[in-house]
C-alpha atoms as a PDB file:
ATOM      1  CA  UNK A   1       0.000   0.000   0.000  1.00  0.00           C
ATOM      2  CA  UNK A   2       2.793   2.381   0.694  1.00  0.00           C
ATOM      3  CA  UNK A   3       4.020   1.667  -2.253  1.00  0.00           C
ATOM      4  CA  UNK A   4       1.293   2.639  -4.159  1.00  0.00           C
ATOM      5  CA  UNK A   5       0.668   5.721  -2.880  1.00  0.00           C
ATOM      6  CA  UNK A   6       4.376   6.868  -3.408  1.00  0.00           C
ATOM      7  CA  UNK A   7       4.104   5.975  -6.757  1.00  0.00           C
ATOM      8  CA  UNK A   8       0.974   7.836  -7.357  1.00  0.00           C
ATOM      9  CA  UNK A   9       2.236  10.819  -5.391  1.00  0.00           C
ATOM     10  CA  UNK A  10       5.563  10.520  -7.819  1.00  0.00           C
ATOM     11  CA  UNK A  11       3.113  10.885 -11.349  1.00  0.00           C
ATOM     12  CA  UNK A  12       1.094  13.443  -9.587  1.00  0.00           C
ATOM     13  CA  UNK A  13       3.824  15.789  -9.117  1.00  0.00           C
ATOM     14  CA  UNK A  14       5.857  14.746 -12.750  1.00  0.00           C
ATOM     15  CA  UNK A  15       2.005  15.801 -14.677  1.00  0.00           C
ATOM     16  CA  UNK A  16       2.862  19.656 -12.645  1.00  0.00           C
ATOM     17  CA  UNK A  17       6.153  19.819 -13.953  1.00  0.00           C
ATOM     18  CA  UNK A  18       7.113  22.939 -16.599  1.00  0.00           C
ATOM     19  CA  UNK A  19       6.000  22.265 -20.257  1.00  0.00           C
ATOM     20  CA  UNK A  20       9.011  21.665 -22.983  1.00  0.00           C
ATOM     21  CA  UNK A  21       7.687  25.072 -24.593  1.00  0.00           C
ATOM     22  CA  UNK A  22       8.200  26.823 -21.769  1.00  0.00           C
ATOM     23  CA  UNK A  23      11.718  26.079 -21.090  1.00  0.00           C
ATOM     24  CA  UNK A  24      12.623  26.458 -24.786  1.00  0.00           C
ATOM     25  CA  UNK A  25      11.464  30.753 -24.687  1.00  0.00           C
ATOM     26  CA  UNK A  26      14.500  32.533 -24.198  1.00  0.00           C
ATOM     27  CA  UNK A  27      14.392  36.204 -22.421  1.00  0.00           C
ATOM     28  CA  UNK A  28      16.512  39.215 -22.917  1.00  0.00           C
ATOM     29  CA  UNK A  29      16.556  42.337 -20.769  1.00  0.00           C
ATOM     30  CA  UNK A  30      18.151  45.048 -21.584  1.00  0.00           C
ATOM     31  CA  UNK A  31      18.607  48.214 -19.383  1.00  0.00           C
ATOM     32  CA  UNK A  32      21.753  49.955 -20.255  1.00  0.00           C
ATOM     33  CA  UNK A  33      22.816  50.236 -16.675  1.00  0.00           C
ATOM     34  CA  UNK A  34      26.375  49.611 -17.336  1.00  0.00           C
ATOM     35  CA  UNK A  35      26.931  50.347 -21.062  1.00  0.00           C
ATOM     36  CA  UNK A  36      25.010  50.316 -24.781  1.00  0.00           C
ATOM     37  CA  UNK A  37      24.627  46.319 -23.947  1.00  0.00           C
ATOM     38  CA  UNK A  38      25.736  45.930 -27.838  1.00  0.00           C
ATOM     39  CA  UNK A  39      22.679  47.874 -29.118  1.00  0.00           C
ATOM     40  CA  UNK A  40      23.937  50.271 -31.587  1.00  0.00           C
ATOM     41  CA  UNK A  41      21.548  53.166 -34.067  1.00  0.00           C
ATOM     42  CA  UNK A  42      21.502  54.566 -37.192  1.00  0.00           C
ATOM     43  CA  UNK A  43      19.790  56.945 -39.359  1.00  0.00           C
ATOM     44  CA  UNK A  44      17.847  56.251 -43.260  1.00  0.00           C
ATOM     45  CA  UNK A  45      15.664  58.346 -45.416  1.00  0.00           C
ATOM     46  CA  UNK A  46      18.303  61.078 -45.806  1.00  0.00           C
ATOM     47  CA  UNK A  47      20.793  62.755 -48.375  1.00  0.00           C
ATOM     48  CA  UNK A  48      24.206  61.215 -48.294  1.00  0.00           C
ATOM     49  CA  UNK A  49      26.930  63.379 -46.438  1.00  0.00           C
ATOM     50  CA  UNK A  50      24.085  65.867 -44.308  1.00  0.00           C
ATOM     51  CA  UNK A  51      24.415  63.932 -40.777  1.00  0.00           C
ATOM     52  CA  UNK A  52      25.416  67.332 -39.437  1.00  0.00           C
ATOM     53  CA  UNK A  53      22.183  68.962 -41.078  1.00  0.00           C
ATOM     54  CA  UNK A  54      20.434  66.793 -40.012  1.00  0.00           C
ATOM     55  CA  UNK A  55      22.000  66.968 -36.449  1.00  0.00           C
ATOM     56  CA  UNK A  56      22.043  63.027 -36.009  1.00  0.00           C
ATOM     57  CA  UNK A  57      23.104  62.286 -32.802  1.00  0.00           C
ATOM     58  CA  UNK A  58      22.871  57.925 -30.960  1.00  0.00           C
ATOM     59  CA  UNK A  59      24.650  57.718 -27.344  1.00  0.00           C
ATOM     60  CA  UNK A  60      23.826  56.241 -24.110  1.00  0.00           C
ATOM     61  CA  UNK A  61      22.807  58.776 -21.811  1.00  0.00           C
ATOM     62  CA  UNK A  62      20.970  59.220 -18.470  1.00  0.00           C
ATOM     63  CA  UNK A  63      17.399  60.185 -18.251  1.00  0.00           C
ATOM     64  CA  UNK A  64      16.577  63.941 -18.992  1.00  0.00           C
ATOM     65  CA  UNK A  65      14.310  66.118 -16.295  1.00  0.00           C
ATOM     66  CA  UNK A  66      12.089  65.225 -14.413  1.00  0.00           C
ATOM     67  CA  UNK A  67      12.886  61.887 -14.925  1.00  0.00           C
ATOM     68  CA  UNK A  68      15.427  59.459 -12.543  1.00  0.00           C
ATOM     69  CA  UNK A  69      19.212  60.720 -13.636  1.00  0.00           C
ATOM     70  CA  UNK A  70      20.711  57.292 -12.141  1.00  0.00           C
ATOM     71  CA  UNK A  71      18.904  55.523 -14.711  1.00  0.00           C
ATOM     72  CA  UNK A  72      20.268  55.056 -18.173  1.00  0.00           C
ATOM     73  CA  UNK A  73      19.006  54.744 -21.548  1.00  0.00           C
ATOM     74  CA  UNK A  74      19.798  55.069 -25.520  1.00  0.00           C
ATOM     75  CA  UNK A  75      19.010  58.829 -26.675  1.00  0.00           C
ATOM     76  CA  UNK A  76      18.766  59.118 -30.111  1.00  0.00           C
ATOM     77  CA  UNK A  77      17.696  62.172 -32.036  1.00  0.00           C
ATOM     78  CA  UNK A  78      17.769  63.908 -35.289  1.00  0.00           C
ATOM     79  CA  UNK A  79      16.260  66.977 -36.661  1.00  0.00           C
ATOM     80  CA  UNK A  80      13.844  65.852 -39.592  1.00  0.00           C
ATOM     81  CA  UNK A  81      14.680  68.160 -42.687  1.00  0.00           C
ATOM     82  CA  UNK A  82      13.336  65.469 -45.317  1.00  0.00           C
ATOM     83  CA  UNK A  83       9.616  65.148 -43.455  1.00  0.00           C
ATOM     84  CA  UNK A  84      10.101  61.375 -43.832  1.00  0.00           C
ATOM     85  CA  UNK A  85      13.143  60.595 -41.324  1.00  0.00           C
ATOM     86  CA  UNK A  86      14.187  57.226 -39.795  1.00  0.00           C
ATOM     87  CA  UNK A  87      16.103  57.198 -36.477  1.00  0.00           C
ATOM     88  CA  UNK A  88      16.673  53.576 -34.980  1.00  0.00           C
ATOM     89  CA  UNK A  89      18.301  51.345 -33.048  1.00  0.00           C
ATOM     90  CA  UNK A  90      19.292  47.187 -33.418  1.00  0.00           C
ATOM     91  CA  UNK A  91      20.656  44.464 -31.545  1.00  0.00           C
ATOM     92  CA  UNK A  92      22.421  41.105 -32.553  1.00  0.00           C
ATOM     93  CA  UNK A  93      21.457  38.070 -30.972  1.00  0.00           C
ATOM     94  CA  UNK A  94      23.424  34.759 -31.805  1.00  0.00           C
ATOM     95  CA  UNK A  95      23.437  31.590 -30.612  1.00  0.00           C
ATOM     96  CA  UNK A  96      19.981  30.803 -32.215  1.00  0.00           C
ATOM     97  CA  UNK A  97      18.802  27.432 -33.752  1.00  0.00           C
ATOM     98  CA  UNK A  98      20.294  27.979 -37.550  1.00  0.00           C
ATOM     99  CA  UNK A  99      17.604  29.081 -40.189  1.00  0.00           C
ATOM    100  CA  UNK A 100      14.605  28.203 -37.446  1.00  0.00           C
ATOM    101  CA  UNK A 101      11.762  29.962 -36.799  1.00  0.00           C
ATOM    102  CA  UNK A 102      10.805  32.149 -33.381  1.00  0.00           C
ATOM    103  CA  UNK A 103       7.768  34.244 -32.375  1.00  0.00           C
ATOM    104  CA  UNK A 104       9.378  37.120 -31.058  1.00  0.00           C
ATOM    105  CA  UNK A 105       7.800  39.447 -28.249  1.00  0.00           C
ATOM    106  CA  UNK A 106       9.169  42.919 -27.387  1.00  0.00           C
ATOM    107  CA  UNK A 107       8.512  45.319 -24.276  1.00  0.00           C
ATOM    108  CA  UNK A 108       9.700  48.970 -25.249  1.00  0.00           C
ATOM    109  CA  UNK A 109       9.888  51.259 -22.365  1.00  0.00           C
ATOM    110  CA  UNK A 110      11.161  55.181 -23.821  1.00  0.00           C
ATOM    111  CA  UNK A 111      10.801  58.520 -22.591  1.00  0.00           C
ATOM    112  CA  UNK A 112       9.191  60.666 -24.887  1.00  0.00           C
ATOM    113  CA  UNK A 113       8.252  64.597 -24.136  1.00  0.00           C
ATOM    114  CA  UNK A 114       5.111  65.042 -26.890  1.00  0.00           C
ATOM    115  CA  UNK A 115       2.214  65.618 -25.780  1.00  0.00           C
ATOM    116  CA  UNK A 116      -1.116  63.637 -27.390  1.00  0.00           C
ATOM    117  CA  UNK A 117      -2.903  66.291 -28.445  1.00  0.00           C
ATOM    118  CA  UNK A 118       0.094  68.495 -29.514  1.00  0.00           C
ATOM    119  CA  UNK A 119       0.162  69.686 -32.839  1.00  0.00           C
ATOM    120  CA  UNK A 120       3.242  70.195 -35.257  1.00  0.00           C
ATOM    121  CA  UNK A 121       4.351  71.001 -39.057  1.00  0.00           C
ATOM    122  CA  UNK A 122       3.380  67.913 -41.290  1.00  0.00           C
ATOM    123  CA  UNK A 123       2.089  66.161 -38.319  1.00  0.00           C
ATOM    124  CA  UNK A 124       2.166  66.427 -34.294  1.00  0.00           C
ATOM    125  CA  UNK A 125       5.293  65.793 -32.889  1.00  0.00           C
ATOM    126  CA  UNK A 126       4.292  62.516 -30.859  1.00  0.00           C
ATOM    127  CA  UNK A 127       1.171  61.356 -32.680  1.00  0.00           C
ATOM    128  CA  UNK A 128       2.907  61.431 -36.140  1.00  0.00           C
ATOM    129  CA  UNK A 129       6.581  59.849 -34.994  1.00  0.00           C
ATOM    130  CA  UNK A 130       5.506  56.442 -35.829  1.00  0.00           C
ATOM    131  CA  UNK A 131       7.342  53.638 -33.529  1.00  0.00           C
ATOM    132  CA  UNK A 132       8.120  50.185 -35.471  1.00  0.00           C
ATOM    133  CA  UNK A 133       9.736  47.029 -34.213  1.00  0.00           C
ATOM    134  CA  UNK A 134      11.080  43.750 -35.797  1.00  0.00           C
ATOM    135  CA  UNK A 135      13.735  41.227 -36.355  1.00  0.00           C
ATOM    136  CA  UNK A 136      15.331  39.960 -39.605  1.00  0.00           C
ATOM    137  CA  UNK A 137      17.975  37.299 -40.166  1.00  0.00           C
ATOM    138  CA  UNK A 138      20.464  39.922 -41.648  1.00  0.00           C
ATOM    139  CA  UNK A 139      21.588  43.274 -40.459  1.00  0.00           C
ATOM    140  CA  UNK A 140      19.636  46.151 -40.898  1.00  0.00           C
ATOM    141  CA  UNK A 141      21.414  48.990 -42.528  1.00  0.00           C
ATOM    142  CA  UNK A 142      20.949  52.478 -44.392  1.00  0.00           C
ATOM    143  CA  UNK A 143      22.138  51.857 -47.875  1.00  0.00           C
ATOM    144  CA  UNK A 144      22.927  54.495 -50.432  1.00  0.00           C
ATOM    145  CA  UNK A 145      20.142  54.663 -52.980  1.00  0.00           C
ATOM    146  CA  UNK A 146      19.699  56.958 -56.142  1.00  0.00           C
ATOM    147  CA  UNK A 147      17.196  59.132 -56.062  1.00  0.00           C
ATOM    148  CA  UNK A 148      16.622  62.374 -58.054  1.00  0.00           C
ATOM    149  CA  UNK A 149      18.104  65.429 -57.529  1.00  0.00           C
ATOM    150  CA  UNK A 150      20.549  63.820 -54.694  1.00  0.00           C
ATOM    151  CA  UNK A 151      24.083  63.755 -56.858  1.00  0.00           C
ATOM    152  CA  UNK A 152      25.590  61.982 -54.023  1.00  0.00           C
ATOM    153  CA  UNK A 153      22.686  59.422 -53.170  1.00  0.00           C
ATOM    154  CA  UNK A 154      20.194  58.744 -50.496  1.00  0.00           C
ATOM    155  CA  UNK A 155      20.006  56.482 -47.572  1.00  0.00           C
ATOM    156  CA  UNK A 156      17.113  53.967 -47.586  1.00  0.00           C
ATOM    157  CA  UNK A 157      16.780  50.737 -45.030  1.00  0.00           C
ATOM    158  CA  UNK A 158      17.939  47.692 -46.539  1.00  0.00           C
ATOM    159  CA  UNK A 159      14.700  45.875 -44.724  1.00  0.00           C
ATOM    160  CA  UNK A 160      10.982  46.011 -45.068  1.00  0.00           C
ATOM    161  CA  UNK A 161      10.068  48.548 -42.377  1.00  0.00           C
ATOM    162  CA  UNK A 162       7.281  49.885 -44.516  1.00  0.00           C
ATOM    163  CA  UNK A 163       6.698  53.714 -44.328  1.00  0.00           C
ATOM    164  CA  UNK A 164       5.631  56.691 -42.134  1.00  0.00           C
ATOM    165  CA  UNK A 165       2.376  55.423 -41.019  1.00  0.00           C
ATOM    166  CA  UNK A 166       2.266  52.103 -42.469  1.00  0.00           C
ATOM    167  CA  UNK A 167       4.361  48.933 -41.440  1.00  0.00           C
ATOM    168  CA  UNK A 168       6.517  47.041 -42.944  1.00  0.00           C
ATOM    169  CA  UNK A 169       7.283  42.792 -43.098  1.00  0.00           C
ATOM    170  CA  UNK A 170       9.795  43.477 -41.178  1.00  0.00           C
ATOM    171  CA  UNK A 171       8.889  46.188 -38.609  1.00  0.00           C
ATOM    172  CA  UNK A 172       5.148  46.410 -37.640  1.00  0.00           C
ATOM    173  CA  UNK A 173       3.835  49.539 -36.657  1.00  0.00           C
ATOM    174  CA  UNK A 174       3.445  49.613 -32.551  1.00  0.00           C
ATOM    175  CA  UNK A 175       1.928  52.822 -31.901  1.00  0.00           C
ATOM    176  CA  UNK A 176       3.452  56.222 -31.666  1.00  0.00           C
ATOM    177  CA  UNK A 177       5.248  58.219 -29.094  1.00  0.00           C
ATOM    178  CA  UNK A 178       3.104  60.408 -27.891  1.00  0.00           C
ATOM    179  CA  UNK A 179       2.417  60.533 -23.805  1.00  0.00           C
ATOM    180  CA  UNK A 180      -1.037  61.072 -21.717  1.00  0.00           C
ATOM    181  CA  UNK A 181      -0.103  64.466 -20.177  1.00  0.00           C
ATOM    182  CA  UNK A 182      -0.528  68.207 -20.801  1.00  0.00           C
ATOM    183  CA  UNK A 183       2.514  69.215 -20.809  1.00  0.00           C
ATOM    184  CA  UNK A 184       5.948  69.125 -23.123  1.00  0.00           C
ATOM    185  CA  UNK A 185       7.863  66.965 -20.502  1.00  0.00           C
ATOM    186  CA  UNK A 186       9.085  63.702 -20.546  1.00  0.00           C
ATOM    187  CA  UNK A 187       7.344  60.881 -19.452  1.00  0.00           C
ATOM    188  CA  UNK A 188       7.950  57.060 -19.605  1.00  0.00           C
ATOM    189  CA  UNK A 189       5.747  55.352 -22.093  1.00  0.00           C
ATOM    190  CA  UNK A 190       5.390  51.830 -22.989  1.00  0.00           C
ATOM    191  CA  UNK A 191       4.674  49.756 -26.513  1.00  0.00           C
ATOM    192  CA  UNK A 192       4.713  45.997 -27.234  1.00  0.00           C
ATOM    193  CA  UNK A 193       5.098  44.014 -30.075  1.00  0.00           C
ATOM    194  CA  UNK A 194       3.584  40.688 -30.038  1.00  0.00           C
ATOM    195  CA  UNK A 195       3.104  37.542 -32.142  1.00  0.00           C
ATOM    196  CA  UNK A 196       5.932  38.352 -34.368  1.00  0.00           C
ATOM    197  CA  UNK A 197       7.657  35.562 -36.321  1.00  0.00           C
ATOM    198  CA  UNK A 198      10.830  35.552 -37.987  1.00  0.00           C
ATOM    199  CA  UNK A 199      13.146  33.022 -39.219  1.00  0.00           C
ATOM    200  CA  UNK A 200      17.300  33.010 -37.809  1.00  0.00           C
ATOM    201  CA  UNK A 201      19.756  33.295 -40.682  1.00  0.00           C
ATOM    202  CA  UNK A 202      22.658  30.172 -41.212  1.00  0.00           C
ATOM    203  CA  UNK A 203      24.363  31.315 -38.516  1.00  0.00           C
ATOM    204  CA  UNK A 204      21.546  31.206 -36.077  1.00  0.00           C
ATOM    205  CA  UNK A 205      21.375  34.641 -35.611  1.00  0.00           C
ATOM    206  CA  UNK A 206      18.961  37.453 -35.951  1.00  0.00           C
ATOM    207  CA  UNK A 207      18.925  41.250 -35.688  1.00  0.00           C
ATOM    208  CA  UNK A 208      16.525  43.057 -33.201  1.00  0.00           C
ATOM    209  CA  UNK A 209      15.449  46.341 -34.314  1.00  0.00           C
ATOM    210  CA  UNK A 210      13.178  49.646 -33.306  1.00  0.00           C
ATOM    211  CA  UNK A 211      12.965  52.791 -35.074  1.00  0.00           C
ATOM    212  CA  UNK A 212      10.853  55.729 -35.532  1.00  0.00           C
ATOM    213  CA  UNK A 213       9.082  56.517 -38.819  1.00  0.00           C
ATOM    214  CA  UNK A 214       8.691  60.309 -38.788  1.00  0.00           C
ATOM    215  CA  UNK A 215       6.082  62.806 -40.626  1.00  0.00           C
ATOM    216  CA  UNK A 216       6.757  65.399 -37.825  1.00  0.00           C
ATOM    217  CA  UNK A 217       8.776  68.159 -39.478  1.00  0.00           C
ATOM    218  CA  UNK A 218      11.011  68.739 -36.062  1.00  0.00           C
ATOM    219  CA  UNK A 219      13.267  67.641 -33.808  1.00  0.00           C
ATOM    220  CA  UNK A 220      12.485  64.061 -32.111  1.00  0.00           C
ATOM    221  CA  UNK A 221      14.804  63.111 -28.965  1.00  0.00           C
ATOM    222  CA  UNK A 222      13.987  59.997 -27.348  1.00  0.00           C
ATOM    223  CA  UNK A 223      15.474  58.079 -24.898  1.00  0.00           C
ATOM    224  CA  UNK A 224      15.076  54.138 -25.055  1.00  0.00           C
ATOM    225  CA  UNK A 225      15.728  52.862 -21.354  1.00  0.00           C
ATOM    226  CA  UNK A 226      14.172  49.080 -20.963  1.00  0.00           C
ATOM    227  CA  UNK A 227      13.814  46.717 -23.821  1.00  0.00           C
ATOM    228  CA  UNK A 228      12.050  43.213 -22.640  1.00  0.00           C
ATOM    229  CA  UNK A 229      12.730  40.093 -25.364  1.00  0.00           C
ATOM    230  CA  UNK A 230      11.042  36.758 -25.738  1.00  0.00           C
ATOM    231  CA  UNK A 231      12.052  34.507 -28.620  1.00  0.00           C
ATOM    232  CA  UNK A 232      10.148  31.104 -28.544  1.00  0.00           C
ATOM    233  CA  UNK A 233      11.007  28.527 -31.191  1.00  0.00           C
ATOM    234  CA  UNK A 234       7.494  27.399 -33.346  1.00  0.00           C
END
């Protein structure tokens, strides 16, 4: 009898135990505490050789007022002079199950200081800064492009990140980065991306990426300071 009734306790307890899928997700957190953590930015949909125009500008930074100075993020900014620019940031992430498939999930926390309801040239300056996110097997980069009346060339992504308000294959729109209060100061907001699949290159690898798709004819700062990052093999 006692027997028994160790045995059954034994299958009891094995049928509570953590599910294969579970223990397959990986997570990422990233909060730049102690350096860039690898994450790097860049800059598209712009003339060739006008960074400084354009006052382009990716470092690690603390938080600006009135928000916690001892806590870190990415600032990245740039003044939009073309109405259509794209200011992001990516992440390599190795290791992966070669030319497999994940469903990614992302958790975006940035500081942002535009107002909902504030209005701007071509578009307000939170409600029209689009916010994308994605992953693709190779690295996204601005590549030089011809385009009329730009001797020198243009940058354009070298991924499907779609445009302004509409996404792309590769970067879904998320929302935008506009904030819940009155006034022009910055204030923590947070987007997801969910559901998202993409497929590691040979190498296992795959690039994380989120960016801002502008129509706001001004000067966007923002200030990435958590990113959250699930990737569960299908």
């Amino acid at each position: 009898m006692y027997r028994f009734l160790l045995t059954l306790l034994i299958l009891m307890i094995s049928g509570c135990t953590t599910s294969s899928d579970d223990k397959d997700s990986l997570q990422f957190s990233y909060t730049f505490s102690d350096g860039t953590e690898q994450w790097t930015g860049g800059f598209a949909d712009y003339p060739v050789g006008e960074e400084d125009f354009f006052n382009l500008e990716f470092k690690r930074s603390p938080l600006p007022d009135p928000l916690d100075p001892n806590q870190h993020a990415l600032q990245i900014s740039g003044d939009n002079r073309s109405d259509d620019l794209f200011m992001f940031i990516k992440r390599k992430i190795d290791g992966l199950t070669p030319s497999a498939s994940y469903i990614l999930k992302l958790d975006i926390e940035l500081a942002s200081d535009s107002p909902e309801d504030a209005a701007g040239i071509g578009g307000g300056p939170g409600t029209s800064v689009f916010l994308k996110a994605g992953a693709a097997a190779r690295e996204p980069a601005p590549v030089v492009t011809e385009q009329a009346g730009f001797e020198d060339g243009y940058y354009r992504m070298n991924i499907d990140r779609g445009n302004q308000s509409q996404g792309g294959g590769d970067m879904p729109v998320i929302g935008n980065v506009a904030h819940n209060n009155d006034d022009f100061e910055y204030t923590l907001i947070n987007r997801s991306l969910n559901n998202f699949t993409v497929q590691s290159g040979d190498e296992g690898e795959i690039w994380l990426i989120i960016g801002t798709d502008s129509g706001f004819e001004g000067t966007t700062t923002l200030y990435y300071s958590t990113i959250e990052a699930e990737l569960t093999p299908l």
